[in-house]
N, C-alpha and C. Protein backbone atom coordinates (compact mmCIF):
# COMPACT_ATOMS: atom_id res chain seq x y z
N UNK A 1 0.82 -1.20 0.00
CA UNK A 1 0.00 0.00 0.00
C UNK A 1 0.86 1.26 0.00
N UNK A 2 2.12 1.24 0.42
CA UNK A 2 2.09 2.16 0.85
C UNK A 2 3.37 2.68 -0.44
N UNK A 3 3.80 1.40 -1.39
CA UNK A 3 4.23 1.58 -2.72
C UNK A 3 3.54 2.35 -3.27
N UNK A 4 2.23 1.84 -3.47
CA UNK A 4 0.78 2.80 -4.60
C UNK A 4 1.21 3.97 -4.11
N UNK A 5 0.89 4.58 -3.01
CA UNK A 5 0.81 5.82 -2.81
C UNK A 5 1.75 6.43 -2.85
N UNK A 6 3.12 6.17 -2.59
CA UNK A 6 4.57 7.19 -2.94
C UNK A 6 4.55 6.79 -4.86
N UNK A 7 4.05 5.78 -5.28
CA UNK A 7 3.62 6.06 -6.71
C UNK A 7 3.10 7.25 -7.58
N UNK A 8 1.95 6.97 -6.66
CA UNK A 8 0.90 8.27 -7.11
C UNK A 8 1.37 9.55 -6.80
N UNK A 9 1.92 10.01 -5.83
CA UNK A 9 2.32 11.12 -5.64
C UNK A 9 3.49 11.84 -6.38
N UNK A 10 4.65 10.25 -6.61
CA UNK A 10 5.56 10.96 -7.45
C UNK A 10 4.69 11.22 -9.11
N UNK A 11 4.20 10.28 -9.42
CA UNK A 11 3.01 11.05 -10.35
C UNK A 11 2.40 11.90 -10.77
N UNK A 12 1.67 12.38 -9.71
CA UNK A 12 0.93 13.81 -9.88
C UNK A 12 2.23 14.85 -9.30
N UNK A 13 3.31 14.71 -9.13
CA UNK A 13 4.74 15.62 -8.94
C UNK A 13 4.68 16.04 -10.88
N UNK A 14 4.96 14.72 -11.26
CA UNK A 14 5.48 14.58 -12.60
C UNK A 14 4.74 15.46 -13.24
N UNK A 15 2.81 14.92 -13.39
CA UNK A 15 2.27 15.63 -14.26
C UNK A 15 2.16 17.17 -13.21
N UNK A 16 1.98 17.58 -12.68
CA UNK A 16 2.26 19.05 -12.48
C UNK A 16 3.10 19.65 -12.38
N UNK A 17 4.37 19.21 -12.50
CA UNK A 17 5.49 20.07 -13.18
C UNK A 17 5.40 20.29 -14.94
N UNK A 18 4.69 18.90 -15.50
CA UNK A 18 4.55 19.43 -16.59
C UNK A 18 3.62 20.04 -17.29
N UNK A 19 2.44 21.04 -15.89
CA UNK A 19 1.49 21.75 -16.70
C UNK A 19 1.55 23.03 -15.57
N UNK A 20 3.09 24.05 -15.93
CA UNK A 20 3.36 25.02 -15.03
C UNK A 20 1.92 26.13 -14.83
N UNK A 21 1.32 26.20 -15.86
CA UNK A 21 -0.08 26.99 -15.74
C UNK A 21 -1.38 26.59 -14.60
N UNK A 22 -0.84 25.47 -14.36
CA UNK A 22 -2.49 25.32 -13.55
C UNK A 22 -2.01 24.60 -12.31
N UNK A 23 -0.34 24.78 -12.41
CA UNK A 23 0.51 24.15 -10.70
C UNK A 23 0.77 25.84 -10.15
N UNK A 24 0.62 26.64 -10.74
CA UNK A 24 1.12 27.98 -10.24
C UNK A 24 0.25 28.73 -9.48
N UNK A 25 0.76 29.59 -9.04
CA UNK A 25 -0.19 30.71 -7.85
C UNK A 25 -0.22 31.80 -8.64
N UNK A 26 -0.86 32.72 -8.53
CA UNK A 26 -1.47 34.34 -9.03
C UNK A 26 0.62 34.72 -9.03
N UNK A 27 0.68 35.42 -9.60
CA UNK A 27 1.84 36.06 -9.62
C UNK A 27 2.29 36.91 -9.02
N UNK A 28 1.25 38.12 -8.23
CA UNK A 28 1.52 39.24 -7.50
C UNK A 28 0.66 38.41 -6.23
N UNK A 29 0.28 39.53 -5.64
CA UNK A 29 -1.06 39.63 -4.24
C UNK A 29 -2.18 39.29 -4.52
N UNK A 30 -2.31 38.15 -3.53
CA UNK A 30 -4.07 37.86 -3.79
C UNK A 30 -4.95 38.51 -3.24
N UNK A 31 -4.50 40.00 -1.94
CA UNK A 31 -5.22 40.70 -1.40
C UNK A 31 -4.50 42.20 -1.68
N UNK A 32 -4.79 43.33 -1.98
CA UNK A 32 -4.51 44.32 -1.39
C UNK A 32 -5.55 44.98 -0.43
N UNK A 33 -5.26 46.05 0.30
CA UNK A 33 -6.06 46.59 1.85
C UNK A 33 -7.27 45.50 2.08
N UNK A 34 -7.34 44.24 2.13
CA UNK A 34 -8.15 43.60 2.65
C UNK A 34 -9.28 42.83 1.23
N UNK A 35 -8.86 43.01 0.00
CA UNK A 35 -10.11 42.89 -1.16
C UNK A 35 -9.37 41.96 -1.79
N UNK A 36 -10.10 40.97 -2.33
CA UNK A 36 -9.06 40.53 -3.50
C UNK A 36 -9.01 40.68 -4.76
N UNK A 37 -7.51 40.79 -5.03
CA UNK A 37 -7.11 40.71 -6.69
C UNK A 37 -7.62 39.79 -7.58
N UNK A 38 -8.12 40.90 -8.44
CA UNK A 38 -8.75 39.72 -9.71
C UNK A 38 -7.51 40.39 -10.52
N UNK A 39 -6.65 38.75 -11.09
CA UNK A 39 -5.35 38.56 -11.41
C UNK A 39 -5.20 38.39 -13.29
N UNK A 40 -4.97 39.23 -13.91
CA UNK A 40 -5.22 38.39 -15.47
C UNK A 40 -3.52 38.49 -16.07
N UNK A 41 -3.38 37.31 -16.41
CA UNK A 41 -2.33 37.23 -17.24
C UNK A 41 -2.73 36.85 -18.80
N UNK A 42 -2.03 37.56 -19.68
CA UNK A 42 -2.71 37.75 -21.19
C UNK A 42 -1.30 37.45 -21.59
N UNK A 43 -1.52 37.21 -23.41
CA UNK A 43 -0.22 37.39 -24.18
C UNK A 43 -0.20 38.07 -24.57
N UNK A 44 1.25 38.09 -25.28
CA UNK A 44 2.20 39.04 -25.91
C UNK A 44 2.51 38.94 -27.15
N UNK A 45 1.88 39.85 -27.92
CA UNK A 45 0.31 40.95 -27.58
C UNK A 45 -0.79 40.34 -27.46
N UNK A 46 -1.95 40.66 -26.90
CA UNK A 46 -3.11 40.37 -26.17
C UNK A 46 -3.67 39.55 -27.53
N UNK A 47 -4.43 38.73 -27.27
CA UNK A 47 -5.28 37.86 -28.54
C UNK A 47 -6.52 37.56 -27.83
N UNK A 48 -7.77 37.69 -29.00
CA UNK A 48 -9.12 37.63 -28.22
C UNK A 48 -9.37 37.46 -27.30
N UNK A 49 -8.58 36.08 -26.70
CA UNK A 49 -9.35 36.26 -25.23
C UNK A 49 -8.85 36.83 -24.13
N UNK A 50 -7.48 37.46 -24.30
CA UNK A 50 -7.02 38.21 -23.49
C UNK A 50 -7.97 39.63 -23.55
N UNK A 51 -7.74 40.24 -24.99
CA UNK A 51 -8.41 41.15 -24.81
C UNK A 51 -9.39 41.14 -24.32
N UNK A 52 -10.70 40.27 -24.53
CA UNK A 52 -12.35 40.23 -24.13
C UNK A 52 -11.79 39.99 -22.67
N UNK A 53 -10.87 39.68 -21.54
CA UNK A 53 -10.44 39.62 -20.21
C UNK A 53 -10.20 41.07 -19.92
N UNK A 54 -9.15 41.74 -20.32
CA UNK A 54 -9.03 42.96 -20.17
C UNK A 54 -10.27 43.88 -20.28
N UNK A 55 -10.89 43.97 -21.42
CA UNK A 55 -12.04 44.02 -20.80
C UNK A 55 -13.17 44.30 -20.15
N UNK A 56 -13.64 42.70 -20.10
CA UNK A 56 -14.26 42.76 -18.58
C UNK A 56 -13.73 43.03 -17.35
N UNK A 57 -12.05 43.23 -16.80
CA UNK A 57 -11.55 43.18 -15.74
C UNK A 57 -12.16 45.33 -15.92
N UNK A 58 -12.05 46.20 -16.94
CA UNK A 58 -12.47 47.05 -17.03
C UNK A 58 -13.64 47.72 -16.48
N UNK A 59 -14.27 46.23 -17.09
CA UNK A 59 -16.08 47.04 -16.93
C UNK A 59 -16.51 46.80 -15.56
N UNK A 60 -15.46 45.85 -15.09
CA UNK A 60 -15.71 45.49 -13.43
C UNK A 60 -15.00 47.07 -12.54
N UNK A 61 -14.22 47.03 -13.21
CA UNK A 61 -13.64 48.57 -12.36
C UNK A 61 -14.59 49.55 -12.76
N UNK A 62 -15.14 49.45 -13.46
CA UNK A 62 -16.34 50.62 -13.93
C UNK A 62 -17.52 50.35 -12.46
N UNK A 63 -17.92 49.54 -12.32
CA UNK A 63 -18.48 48.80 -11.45
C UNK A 63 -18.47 48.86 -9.99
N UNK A 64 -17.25 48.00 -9.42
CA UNK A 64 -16.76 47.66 -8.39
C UNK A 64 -15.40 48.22 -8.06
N UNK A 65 -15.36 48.17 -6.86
CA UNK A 65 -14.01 48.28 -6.23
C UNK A 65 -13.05 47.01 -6.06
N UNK A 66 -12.53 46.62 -7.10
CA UNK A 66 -11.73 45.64 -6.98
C UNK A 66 -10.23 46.15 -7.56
N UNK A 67 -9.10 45.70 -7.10
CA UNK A 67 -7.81 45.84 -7.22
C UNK A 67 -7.62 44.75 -8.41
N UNK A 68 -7.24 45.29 -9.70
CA UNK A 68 -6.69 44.83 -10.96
C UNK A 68 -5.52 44.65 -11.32
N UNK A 69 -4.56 43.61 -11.66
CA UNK A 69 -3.40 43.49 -12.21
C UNK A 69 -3.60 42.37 -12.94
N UNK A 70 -2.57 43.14 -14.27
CA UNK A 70 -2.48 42.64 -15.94
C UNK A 70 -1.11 42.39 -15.93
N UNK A 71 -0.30 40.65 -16.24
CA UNK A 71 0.79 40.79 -16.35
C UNK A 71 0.45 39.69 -17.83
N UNK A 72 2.20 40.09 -18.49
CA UNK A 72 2.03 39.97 -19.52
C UNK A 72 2.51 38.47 -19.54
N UNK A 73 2.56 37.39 -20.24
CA UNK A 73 2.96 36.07 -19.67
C UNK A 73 4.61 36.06 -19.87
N UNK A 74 4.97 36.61 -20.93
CA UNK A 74 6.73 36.95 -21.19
C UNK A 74 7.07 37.26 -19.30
N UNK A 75 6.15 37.25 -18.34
CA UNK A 75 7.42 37.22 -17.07
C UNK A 75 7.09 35.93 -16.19
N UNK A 76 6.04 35.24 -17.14
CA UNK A 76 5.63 34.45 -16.07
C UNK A 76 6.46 33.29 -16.26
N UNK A 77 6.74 32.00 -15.76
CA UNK A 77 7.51 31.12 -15.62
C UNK A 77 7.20 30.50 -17.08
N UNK A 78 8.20 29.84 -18.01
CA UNK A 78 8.51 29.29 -19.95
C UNK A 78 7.15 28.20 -19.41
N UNK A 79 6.70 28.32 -20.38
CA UNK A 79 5.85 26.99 -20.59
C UNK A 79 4.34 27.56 -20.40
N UNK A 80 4.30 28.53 -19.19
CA UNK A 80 3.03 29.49 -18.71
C UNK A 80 2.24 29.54 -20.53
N UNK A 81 1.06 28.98 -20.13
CA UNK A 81 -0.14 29.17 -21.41
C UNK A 81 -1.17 30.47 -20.98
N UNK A 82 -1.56 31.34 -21.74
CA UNK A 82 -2.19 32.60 -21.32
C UNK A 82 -3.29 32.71 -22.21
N UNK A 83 -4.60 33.13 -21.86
CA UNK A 83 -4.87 33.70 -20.74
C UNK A 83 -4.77 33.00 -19.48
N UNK A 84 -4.49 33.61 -18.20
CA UNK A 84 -5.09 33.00 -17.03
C UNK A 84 -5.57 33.80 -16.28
N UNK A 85 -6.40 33.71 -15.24
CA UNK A 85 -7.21 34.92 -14.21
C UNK A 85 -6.78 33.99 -12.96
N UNK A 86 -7.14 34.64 -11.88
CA UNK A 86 -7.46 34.63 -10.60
C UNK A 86 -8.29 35.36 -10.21
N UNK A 87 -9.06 35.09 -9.02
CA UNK A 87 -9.98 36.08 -8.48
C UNK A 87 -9.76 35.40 -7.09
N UNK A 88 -8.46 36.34 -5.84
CA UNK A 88 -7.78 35.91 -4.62
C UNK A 88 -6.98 34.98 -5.06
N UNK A 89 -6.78 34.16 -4.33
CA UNK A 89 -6.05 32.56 -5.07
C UNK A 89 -6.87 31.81 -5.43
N UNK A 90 -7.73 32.28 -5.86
CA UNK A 90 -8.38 31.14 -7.00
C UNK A 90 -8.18 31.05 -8.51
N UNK A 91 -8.25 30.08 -8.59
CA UNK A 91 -7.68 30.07 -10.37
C UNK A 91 -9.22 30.14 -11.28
N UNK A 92 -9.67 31.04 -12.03
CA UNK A 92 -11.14 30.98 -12.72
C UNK A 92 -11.19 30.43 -13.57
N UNK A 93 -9.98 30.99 -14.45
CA UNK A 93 -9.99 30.50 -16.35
C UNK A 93 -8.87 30.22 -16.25
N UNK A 94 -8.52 29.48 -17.65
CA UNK A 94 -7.03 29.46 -17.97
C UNK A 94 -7.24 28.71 -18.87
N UNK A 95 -6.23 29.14 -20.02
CA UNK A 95 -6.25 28.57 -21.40
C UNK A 95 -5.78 27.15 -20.95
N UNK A 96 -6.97 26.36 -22.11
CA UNK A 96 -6.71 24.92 -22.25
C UNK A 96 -7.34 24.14 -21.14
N UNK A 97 -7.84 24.83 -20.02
CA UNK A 97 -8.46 24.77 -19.36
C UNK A 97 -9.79 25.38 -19.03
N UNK A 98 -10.12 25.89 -17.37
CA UNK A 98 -11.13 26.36 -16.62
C UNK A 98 -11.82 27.44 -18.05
N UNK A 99 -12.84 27.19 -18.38
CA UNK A 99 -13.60 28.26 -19.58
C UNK A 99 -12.27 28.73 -20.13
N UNK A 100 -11.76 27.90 -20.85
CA UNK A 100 -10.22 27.71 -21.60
C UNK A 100 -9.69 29.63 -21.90
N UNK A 101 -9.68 29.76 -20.78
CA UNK A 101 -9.15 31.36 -20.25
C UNK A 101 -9.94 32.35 -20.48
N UNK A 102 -11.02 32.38 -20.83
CA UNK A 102 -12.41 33.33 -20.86
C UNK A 102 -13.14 33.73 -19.91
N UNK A 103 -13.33 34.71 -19.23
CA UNK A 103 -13.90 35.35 -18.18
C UNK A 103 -15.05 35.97 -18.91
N UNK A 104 -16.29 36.06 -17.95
CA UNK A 104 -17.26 36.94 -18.59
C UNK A 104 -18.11 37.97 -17.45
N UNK A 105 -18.05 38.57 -17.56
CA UNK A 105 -18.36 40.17 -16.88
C UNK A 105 -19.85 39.58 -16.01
N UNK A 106 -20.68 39.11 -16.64
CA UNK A 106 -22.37 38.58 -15.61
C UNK A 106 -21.51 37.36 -14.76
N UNK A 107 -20.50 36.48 -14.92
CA UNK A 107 -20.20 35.06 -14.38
C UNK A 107 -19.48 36.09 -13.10
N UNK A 108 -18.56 36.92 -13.19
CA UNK A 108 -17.85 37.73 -12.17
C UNK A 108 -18.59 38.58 -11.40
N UNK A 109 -19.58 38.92 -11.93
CA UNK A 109 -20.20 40.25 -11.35
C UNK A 109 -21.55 39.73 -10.32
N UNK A 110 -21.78 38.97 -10.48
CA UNK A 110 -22.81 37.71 -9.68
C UNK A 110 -21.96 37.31 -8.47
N UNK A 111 -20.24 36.61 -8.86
CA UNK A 111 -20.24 36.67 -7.81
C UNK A 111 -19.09 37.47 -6.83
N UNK A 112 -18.96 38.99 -7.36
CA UNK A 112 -18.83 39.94 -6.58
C UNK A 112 -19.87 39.87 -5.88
N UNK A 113 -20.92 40.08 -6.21
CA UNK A 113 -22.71 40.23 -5.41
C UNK A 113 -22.47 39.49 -4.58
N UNK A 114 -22.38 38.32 -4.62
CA UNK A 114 -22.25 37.12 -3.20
C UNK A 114 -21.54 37.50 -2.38
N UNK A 115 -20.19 37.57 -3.16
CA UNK A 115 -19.04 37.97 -1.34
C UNK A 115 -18.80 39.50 -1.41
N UNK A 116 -19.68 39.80 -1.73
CA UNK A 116 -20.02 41.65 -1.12
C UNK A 116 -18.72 42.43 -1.39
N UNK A 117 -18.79 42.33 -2.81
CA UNK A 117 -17.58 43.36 -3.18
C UNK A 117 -18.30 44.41 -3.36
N UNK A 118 -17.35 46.13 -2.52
CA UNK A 118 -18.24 47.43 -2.65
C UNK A 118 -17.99 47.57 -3.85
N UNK A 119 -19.11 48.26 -4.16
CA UNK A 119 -19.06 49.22 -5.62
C UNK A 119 -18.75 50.28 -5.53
N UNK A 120 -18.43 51.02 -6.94
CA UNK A 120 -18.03 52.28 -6.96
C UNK A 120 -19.30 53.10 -6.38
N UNK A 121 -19.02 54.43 -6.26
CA UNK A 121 -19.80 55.47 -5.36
C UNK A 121 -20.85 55.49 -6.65
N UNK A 122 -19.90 55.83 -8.07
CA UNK A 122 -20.66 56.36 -8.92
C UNK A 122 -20.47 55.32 -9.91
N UNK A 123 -20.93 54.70 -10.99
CA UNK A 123 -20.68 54.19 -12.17
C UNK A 123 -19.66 54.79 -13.14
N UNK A 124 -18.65 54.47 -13.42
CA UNK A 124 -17.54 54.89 -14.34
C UNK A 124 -18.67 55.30 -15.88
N UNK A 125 -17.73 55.77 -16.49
CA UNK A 125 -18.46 56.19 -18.07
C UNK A 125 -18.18 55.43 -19.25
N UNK A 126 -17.25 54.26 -18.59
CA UNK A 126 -17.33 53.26 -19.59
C UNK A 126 -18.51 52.46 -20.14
N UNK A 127 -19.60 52.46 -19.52
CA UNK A 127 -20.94 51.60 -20.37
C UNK A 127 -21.93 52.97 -20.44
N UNK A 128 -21.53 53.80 -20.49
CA UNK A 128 -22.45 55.02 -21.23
C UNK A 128 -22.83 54.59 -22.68
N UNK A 129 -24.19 54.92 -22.85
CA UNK A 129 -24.11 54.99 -24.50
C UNK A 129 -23.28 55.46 -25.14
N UNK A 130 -22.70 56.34 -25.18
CA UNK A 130 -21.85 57.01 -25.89
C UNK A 130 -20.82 56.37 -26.31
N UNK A 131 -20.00 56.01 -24.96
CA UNK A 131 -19.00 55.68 -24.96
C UNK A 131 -18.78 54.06 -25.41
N UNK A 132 -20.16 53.20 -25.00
CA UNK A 132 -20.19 51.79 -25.15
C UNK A 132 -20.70 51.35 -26.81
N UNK A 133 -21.17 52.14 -27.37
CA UNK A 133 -21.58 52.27 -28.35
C UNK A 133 -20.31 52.57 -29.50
N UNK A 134 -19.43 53.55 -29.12
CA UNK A 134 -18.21 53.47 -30.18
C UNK A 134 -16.95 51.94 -29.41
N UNK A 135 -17.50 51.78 -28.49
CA UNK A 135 -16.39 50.40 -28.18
C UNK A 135 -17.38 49.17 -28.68
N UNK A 136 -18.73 48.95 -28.63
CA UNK A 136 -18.64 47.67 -28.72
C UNK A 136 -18.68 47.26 -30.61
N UNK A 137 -18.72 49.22 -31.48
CA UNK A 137 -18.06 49.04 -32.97
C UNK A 137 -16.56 48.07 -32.97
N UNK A 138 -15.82 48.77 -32.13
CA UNK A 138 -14.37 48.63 -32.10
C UNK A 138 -13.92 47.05 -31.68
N UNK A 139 -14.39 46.29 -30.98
CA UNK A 139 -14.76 45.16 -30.71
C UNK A 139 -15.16 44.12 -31.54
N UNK A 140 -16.70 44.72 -32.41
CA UNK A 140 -16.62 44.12 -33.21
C UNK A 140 -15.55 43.93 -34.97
N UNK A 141 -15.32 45.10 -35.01
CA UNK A 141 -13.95 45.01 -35.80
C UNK A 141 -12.60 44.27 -35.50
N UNK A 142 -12.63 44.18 -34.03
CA UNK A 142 -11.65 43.67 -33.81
C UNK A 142 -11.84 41.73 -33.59
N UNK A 143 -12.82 41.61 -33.67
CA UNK A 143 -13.50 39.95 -33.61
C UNK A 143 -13.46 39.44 -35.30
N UNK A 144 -13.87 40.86 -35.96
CA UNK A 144 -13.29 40.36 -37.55
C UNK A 144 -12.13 40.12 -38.04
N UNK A 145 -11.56 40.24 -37.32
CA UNK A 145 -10.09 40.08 -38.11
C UNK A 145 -9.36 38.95 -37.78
């Protein structure tokens, strides 16, 4: 018995060294002053689903009071597959995986609502007509290509 199990373990050693993306922790802080970091790592340069991450990590700051950091995967450890998020130390998305690195603004914002993330005082002017109306042109031009 006790073969199997120093088996298995050197095992799952093996396969999670060889999938550095989903053996890793958030890269910075999973809290600043007490809130947690929703964490996105994108490539270099951003590709759909980084961008559609960036984003929503946006329209959430339009929103909520949450602490945002964007790192680019060029610092994250060779092998790192991108997109990936966190929200605290939790892992949400990640390419090839969890909603294969796609975050979506109602899936996050539901559950800010649950664990009582404050909102902004005022709504940012990012989903103004105005303003949401010449981005979600720009968006879609940018999904054409």
């Amino acid at each position: 018995m006790k073969t199997t199990t120093k088996t298995l373990a050197v095992a799952a050693i093996v396969l999670l060294s060889h999938l550095p993306g989903l053996a890793q922790n958030p890269p910075g802080p999973i809290e600043i002053d007490g809130r947690k970091v929703l964490t996105l790592v994108s490539n270099d340069p951003p590709g759909l689903r980084c961008n559609n991450n960036i984003q929503v990590a946006a329209e959430l700051a339009n929103a909520y009071k949450v602490p945002i950091l964007v790192y680019p995967v060029s610092f994250m450890p060779p092998g790192t597959k991108a997109p990936i998020v966190w929200f605290g130390g939790e892992n949400i998305a990640q390419s090839g995986g969890k909603l294969n690195g796609m975050i979506f603004y109602t899936e996050l914002a539901d559950r800010f609502e649950v664990e009582g993330v404050a909102k902004q005082d005022k709504t940012g002017l990012l989903l103004t007509p105005k303003v949401n109306s010449s981005f979600e042109a720009l968006k879609q031009s940018i999904k054409g290509q």
